[in-house]
PDB file of N, CA and C in Angstrom:
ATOM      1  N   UNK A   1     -13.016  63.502 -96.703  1.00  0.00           N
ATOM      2  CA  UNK A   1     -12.881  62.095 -97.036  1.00  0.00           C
ATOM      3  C   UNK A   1     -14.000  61.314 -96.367  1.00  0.00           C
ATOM      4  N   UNK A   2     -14.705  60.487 -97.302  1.00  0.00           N
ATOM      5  CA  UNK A   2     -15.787  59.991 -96.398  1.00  0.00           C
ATOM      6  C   UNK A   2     -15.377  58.252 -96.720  1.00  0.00           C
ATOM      7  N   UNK A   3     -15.358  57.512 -94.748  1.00  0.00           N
ATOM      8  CA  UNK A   3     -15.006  56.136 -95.218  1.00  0.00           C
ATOM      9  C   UNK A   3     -16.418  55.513 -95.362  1.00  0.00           C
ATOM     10  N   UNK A   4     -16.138  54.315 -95.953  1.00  0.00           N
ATOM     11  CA  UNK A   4     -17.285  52.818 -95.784  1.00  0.00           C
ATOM     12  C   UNK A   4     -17.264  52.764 -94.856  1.00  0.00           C
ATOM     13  N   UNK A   5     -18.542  52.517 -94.324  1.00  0.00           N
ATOM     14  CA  UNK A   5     -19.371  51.976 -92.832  1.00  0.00           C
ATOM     15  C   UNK A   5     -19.734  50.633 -93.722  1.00  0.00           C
ATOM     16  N   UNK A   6     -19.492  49.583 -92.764  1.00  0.00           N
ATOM     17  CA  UNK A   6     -19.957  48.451 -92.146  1.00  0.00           C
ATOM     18  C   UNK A   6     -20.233  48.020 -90.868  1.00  0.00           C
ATOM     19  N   UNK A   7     -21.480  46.785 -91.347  1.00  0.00           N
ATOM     20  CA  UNK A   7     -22.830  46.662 -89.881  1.00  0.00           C
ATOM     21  C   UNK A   7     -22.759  45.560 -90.091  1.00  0.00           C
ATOM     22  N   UNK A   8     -22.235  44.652 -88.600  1.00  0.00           N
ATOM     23  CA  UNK A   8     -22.388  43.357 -88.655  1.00  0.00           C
ATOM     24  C   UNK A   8     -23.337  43.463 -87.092  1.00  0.00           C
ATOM     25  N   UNK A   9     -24.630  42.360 -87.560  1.00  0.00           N
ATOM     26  CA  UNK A   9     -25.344  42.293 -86.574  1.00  0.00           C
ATOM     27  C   UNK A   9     -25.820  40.614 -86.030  1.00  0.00           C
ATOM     28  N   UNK A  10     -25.964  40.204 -85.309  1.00  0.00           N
ATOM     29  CA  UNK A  10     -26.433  38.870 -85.135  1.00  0.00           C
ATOM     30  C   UNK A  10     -27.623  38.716 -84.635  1.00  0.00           C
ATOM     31  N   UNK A  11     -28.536  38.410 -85.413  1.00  0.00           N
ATOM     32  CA  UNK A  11     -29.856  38.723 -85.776  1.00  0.00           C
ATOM     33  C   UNK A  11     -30.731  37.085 -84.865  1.00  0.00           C
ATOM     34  N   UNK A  12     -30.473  36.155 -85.433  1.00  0.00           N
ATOM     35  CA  UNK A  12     -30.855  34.902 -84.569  1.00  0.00           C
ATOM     36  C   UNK A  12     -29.616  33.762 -84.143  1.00  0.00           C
ATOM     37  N   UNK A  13     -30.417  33.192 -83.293  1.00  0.00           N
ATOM     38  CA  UNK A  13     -29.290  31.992 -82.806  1.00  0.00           C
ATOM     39  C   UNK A  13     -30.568  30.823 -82.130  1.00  0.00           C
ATOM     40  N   UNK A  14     -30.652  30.127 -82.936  1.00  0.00           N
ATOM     41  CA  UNK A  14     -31.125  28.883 -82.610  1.00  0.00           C
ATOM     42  C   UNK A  14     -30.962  27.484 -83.425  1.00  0.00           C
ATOM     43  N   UNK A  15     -31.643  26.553 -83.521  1.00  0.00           N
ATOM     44  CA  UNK A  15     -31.479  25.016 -84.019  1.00  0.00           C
ATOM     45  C   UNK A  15     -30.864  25.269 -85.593  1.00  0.00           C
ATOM     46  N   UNK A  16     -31.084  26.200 -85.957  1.00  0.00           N
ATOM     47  CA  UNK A  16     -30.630  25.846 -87.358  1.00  0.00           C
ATOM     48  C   UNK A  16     -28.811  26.736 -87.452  1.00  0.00           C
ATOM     49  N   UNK A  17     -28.944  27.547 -86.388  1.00  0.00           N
ATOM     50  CA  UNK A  17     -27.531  27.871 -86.669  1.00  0.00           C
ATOM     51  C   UNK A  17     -27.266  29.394 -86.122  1.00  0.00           C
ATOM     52  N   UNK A  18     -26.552  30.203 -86.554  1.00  0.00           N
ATOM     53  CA  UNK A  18     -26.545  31.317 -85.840  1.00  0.00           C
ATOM     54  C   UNK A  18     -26.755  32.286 -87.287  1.00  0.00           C
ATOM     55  N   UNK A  19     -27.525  33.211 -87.226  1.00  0.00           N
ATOM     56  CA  UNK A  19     -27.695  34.134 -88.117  1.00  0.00           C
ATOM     57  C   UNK A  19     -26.814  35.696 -88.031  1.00  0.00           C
ATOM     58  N   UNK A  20     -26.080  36.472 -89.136  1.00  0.00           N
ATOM     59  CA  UNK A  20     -25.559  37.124 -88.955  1.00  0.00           C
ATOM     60  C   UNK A  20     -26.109  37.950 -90.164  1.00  0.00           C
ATOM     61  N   UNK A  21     -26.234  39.193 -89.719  1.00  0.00           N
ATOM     62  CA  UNK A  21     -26.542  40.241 -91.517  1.00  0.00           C
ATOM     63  C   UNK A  21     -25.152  41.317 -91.255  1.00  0.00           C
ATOM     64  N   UNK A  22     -24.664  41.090 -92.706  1.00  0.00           N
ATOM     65  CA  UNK A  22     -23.520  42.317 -93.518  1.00  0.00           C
ATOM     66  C   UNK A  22     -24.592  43.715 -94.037  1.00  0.00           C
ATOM     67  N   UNK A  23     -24.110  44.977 -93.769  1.00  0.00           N
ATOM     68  CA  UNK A  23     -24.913  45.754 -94.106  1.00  0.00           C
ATOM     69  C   UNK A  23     -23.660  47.037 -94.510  1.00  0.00           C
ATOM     70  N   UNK A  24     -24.147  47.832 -95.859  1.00  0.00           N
ATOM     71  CA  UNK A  24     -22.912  48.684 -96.009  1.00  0.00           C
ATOM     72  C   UNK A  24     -22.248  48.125 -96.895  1.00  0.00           C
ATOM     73  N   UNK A  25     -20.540  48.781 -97.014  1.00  0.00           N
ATOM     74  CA  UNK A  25     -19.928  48.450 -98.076  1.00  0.00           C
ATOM     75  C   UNK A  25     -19.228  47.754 -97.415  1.00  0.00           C
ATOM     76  N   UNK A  26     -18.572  46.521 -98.393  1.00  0.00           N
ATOM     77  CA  UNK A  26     -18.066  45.762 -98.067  1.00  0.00           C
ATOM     78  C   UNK A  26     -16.447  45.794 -98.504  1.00  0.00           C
ATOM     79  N   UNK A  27     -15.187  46.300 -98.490  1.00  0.00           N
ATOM     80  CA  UNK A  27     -14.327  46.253 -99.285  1.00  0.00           C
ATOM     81  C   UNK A  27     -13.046  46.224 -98.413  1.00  0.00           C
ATOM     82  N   UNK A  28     -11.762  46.827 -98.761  1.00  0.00           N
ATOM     83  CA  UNK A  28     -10.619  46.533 -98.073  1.00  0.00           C
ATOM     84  C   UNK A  28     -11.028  46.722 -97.078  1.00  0.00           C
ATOM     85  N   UNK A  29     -10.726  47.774 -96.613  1.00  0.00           N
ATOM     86  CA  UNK A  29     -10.943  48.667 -95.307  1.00  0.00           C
ATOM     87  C   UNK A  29     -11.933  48.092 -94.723  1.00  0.00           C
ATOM     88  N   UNK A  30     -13.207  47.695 -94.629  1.00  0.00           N
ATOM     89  CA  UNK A  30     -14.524  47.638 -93.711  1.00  0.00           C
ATOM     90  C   UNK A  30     -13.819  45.778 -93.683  1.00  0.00           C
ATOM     91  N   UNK A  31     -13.437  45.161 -94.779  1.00  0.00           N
ATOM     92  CA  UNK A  31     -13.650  43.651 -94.118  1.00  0.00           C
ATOM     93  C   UNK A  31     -12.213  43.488 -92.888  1.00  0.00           C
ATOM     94  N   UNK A  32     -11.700  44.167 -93.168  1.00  0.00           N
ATOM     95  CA  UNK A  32     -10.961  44.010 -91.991  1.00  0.00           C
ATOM     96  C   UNK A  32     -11.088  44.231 -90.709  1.00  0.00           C
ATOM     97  N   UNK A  33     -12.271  45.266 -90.726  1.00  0.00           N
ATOM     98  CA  UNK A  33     -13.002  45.668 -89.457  1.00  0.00           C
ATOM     99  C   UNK A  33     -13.973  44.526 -89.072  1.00  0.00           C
ATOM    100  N   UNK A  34     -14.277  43.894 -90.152  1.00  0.00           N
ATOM    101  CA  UNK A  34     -15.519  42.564 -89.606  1.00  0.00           C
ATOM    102  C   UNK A  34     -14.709  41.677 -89.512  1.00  0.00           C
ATOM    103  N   UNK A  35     -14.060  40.826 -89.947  1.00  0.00           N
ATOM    104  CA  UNK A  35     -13.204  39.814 -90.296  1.00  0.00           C
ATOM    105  C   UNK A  35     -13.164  38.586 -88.217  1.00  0.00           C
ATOM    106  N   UNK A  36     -12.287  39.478 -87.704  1.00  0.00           N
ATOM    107  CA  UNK A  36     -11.823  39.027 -86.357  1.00  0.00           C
ATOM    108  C   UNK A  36     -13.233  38.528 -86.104  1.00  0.00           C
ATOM    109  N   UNK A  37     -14.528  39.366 -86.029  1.00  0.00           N
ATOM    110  CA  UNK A  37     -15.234  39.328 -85.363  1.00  0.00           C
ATOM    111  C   UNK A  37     -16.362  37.976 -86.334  1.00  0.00           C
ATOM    112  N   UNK A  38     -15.863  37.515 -87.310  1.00  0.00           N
ATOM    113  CA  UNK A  38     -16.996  36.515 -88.511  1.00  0.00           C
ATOM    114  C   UNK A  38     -15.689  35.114 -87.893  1.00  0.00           C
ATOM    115  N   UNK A  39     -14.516  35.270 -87.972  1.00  0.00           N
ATOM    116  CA  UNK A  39     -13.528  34.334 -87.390  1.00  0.00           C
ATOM    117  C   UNK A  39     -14.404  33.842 -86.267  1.00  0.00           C
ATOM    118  N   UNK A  40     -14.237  34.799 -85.253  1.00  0.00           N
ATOM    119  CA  UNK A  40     -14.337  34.047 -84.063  1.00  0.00           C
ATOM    120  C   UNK A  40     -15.925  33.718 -84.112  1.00  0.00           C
ATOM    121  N   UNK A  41     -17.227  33.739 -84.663  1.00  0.00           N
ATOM    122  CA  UNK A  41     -18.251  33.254 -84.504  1.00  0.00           C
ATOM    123  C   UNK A  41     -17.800  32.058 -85.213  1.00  0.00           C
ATOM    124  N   UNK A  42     -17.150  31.727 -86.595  1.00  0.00           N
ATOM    125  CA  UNK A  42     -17.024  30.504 -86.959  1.00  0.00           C
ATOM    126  C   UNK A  42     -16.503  29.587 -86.098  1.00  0.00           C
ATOM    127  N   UNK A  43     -15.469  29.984 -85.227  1.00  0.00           N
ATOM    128  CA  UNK A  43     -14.976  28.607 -84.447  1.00  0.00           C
ATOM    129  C   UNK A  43     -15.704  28.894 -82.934  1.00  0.00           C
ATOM    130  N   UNK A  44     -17.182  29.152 -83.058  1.00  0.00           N
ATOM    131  CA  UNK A  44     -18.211  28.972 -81.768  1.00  0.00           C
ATOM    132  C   UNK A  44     -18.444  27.782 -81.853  1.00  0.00           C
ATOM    133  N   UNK A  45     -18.660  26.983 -82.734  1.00  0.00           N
ATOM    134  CA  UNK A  45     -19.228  25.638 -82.390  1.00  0.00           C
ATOM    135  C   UNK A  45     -20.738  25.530 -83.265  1.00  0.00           C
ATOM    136  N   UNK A  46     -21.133  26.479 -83.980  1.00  0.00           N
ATOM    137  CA  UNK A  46     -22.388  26.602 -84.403  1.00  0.00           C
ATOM    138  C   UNK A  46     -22.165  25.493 -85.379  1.00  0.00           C
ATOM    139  N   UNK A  47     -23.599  25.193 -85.517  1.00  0.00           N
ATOM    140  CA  UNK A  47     -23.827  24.165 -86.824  1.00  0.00           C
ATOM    141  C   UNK A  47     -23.691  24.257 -87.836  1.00  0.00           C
ATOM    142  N   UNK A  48     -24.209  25.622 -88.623  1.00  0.00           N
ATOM    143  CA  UNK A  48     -24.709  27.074 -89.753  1.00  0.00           C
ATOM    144  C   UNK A  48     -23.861  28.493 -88.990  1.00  0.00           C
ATOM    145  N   UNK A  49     -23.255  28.647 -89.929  1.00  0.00           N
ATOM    146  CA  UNK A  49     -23.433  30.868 -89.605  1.00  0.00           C
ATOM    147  C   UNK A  49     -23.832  30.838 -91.236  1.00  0.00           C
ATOM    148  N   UNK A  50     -24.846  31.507 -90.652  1.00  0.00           N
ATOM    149  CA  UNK A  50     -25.872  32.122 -91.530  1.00  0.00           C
ATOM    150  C   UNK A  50     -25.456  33.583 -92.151  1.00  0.00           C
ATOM    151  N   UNK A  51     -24.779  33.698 -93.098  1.00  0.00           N
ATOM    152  CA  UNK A  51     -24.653  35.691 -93.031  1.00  0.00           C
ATOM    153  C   UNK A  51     -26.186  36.181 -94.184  1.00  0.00           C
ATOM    154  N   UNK A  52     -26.576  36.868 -93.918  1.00  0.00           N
ATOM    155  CA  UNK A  52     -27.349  37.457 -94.355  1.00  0.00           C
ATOM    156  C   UNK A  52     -26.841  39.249 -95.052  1.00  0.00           C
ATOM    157  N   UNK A  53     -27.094  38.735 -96.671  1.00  0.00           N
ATOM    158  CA  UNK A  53     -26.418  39.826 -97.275  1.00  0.00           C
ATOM    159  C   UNK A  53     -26.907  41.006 -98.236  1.00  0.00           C
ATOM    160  N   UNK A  54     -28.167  41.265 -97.243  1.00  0.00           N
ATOM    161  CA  UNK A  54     -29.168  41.658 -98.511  1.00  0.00           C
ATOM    162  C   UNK A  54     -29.017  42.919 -98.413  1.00  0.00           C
ATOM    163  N   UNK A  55     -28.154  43.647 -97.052  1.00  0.00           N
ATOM    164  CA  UNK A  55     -28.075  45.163 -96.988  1.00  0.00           C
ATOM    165  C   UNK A  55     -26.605  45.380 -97.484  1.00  0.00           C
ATOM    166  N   UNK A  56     -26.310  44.543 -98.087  1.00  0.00           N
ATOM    167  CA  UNK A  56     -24.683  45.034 -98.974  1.00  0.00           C
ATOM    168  C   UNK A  56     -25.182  46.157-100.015  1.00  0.00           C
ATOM    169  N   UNK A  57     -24.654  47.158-100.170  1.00  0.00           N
ATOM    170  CA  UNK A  57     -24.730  47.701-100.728  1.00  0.00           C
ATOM    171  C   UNK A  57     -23.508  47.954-102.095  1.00  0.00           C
ATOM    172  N   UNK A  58     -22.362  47.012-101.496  1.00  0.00           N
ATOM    173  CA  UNK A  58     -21.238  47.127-101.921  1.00  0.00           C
ATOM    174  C   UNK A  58     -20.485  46.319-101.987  1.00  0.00           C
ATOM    175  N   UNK A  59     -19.798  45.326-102.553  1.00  0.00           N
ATOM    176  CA  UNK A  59     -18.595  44.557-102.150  1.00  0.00           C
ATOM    177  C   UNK A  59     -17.401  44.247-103.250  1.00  0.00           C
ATOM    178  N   UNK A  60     -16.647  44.238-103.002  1.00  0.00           N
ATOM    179  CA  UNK A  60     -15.173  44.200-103.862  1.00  0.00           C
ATOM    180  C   UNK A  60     -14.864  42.993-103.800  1.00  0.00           C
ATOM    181  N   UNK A  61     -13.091  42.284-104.289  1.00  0.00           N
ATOM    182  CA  UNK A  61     -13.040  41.186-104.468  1.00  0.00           C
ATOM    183  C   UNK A  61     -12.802  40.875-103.235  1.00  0.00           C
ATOM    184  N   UNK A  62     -11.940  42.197-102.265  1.00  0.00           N
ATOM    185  CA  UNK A  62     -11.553  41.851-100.670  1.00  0.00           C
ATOM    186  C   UNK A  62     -12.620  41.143-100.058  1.00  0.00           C
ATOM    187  N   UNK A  63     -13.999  41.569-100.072  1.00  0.00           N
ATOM    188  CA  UNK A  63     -14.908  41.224 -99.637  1.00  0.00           C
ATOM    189  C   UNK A  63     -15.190  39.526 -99.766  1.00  0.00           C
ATOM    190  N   UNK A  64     -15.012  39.456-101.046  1.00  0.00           N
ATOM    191  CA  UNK A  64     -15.247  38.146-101.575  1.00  0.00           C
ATOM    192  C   UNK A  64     -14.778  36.680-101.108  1.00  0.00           C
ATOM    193  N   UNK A  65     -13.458  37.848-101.038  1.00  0.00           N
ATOM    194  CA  UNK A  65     -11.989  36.811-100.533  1.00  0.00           C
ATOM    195  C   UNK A  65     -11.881  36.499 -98.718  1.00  0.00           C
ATOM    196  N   UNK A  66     -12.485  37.421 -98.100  1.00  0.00           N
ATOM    197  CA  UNK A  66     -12.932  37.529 -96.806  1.00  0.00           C
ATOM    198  C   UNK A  66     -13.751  36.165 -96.960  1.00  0.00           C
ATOM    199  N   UNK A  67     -15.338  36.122 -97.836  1.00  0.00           N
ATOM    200  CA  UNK A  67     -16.154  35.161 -97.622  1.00  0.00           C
ATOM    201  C   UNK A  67     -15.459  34.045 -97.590  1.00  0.00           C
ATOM    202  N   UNK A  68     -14.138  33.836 -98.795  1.00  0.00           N
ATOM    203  CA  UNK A  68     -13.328  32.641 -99.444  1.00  0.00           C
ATOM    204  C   UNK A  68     -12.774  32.002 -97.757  1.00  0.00           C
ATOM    205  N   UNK A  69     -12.152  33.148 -97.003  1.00  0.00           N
ATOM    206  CA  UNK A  69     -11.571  32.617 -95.719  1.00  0.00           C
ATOM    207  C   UNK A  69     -12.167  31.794 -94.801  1.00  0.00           C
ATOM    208  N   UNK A  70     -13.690  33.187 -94.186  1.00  0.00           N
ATOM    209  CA  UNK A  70     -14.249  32.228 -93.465  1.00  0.00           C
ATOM    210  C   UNK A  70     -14.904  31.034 -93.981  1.00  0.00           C
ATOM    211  N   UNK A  71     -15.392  30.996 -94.951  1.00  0.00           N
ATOM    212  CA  UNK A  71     -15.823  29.579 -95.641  1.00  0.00           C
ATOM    213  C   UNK A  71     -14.750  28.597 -95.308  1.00  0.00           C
ATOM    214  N   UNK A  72     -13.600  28.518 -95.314  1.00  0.00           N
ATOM    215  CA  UNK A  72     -12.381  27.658 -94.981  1.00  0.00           C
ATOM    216  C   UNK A  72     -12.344  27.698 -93.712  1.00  0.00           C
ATOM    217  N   UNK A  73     -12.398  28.458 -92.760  1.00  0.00           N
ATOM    218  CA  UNK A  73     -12.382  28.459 -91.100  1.00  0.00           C
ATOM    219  C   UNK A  73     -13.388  27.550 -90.518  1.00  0.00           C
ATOM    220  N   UNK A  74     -15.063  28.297 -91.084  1.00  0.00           N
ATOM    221  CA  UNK A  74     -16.018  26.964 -90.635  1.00  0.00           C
ATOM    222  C   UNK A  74     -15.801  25.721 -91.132  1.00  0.00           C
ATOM    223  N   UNK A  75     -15.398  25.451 -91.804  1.00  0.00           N
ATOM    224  CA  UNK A  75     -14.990  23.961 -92.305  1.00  0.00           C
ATOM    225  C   UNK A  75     -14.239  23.036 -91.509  1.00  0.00           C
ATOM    226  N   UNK A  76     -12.966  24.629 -91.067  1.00  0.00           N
ATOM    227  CA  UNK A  76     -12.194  23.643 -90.340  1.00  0.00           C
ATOM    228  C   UNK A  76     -12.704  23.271 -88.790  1.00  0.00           C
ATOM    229  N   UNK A  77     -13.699  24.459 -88.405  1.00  0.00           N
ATOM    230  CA  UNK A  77     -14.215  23.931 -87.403  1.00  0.00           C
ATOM    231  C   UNK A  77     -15.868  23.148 -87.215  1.00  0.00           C
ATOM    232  N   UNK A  78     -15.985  22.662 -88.401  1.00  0.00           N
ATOM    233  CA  UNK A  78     -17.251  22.017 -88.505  1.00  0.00           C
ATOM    234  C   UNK A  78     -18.247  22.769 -88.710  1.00  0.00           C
ATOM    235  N   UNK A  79     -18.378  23.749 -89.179  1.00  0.00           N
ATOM    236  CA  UNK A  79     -19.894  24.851 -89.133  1.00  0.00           C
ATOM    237  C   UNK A  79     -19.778  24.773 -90.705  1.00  0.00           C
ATOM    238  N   UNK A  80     -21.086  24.728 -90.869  1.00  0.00           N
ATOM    239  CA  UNK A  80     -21.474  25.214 -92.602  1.00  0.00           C
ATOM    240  C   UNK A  80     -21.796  27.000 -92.683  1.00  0.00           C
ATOM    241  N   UNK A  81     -20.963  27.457 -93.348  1.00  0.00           N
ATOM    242  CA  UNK A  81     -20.777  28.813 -94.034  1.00  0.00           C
ATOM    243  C   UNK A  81     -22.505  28.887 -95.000  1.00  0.00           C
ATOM    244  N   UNK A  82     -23.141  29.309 -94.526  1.00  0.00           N
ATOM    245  CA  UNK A  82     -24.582  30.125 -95.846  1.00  0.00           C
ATOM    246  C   UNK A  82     -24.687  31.437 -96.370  1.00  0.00           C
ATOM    247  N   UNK A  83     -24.542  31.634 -97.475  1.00  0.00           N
ATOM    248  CA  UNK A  83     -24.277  33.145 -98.137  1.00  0.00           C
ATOM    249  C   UNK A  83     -26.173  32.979 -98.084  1.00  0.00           C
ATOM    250  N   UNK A  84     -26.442  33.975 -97.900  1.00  0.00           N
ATOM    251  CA  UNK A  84     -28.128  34.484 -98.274  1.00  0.00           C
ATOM    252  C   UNK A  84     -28.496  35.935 -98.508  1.00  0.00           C
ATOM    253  N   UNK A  85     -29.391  36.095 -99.415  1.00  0.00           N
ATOM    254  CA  UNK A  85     -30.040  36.947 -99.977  1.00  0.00           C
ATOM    255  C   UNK A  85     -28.422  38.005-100.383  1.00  0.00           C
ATOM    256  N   UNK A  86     -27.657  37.057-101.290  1.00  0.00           N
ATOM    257  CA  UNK A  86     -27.002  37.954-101.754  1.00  0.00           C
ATOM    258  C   UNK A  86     -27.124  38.862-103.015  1.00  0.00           C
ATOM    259  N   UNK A  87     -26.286  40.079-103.331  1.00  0.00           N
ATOM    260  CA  UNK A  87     -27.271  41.251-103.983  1.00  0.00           C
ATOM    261  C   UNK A  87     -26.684  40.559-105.563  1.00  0.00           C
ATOM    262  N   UNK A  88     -27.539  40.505-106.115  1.00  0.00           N
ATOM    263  CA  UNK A  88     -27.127  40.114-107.329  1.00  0.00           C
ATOM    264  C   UNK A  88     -25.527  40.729-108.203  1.00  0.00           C
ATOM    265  N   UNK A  89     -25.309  41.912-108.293  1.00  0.00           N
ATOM    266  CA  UNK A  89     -24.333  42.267-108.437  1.00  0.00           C
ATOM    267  C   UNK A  89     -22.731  41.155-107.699  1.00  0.00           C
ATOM    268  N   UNK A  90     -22.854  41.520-106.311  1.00  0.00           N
ATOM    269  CA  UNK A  90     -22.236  40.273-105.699  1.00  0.00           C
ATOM    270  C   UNK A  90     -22.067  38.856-106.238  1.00  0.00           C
ATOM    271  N   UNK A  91     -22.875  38.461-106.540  1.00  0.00           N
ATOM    272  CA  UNK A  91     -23.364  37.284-107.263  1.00  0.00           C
ATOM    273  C   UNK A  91     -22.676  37.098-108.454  1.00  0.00           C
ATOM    274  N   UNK A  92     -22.291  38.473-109.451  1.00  0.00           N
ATOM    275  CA  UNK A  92     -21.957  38.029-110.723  1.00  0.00           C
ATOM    276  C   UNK A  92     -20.495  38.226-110.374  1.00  0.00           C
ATOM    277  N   UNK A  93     -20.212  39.004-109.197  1.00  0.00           N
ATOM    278  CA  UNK A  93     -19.004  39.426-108.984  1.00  0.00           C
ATOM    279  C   UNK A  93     -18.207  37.906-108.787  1.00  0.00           C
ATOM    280  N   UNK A  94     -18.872  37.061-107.811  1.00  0.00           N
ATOM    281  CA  UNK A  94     -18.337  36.175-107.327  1.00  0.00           C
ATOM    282  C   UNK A  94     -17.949  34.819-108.584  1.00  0.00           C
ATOM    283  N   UNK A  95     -19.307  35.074-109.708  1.00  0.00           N
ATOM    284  CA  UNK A  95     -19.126  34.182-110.630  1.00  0.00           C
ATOM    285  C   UNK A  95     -17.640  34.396-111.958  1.00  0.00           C
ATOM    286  N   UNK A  96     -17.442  35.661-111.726  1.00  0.00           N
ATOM    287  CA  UNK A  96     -16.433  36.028-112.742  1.00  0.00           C
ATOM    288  C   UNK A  96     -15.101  35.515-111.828  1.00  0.00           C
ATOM    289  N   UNK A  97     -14.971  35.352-110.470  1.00  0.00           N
ATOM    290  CA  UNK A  97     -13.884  35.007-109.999  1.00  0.00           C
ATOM    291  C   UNK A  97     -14.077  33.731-109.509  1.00  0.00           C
ATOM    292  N   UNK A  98     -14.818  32.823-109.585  1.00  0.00           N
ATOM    293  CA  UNK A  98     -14.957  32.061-109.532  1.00  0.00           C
ATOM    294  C   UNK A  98     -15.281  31.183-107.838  1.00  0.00           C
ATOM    295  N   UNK A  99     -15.311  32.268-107.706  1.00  0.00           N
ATOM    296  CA  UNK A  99     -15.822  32.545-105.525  1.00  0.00           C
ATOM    297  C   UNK A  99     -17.511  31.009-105.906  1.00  0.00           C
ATOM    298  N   UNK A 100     -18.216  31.419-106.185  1.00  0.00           N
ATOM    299  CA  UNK A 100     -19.356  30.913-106.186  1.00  0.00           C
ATOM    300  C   UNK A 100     -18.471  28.845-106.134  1.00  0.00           C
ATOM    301  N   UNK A 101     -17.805  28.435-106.817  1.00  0.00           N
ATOM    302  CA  UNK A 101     -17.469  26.906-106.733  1.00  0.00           C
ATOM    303  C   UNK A 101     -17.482  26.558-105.294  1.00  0.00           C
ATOM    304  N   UNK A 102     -17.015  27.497-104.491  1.00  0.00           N
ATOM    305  CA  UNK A 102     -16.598  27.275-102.859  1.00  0.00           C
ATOM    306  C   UNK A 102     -17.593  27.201-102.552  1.00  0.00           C
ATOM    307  N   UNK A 103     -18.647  28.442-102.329  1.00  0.00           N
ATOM    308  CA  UNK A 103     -18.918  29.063-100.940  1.00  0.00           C
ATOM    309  C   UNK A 103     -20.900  28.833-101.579  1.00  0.00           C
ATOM    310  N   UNK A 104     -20.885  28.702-100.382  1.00  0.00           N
ATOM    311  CA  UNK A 104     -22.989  28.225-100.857  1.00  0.00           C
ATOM    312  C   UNK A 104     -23.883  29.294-100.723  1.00  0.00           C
ATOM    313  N   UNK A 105     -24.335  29.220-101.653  1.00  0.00           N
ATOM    314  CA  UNK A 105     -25.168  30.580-102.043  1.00  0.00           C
ATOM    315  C   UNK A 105     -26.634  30.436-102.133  1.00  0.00           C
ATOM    316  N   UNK A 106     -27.431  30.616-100.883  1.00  0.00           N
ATOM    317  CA  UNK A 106     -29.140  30.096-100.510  1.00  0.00           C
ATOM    318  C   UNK A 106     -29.682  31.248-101.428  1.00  0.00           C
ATOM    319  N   UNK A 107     -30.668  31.156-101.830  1.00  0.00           N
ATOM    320  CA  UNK A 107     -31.699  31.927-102.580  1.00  0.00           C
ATOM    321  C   UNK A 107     -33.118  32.075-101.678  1.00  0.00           C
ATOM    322  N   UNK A 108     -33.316  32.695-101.074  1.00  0.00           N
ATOM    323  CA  UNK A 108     -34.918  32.583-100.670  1.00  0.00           C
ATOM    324  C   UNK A 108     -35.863  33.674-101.126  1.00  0.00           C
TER     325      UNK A 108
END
C-alpha cells in the first residue's frame, strides 16, 4: 500500500506576509496531516499567508474544502488567504465546485 506524502514548507516571512508551499498530493488523508498546522499559521497575526501551490501534484475536493476552511479562519483572524501558482487542473477542479467565488487565486 503506498500512502500520499505531503510537504508543507514556509518558504518566506516578511512585509508582504508569510509564504507557505503545498507539495505532493493533496487529498483526505494528507489534508488532515497539514490542516492543524495551515490553522495555526492563520491565526499568527500575519497580514497574507501566502500558500504556494505549484508542487501539487494532486488535489481532491478534501483538499479544496481544506482551502474553503482556512480561507474562513484568516478572515476571521484578519489575514488575507493567497492561492498561487495553482496547477491548472486544481483550478478547473475548484471552478466546477464553485471553490474559486471564495478563495483568491494570484496568477504570476
Amino acid at each position: 500500500m503506498t500512502t500520499a506524502l505531503i510537504d508543507l514548507r514556509t518558504m518566506a516571512h516578511d512585509a508582504r506576509g508569510l509564504e507557505v508551499t503545498l507539495s505532493g498530493e493533496l487529498d483526505l488523508y494528507t489534508a488532515e496531516q497539514v490542516e492543524p498546522r495551515l490553522h495555526e499559521l492563520a491565526r499568527a497575526g500575519h497580514r497574507n499567508l501566502i500558500l504556494d501551490l505549484c508542487g501539487l501534484s494532486f488535489c481532491d475536493s478534501a483538499g479544496i474544502d481544506l482551502f474553503i476552511r482556512l480561507n474562513r479562519r484568516c478572515r476571521a483572524s484578519g489575514t488575507r488567504l493567497l492561492l498561487c501558482d495553482v496547477p491548472a487542473q486544481v483550478v478547473k477542479s475548484m471552478r466546477v465546485l464553485g471553490a474559486d467565488r471564495d478563495l483568491r487565486l494570484v496568477v504570476t
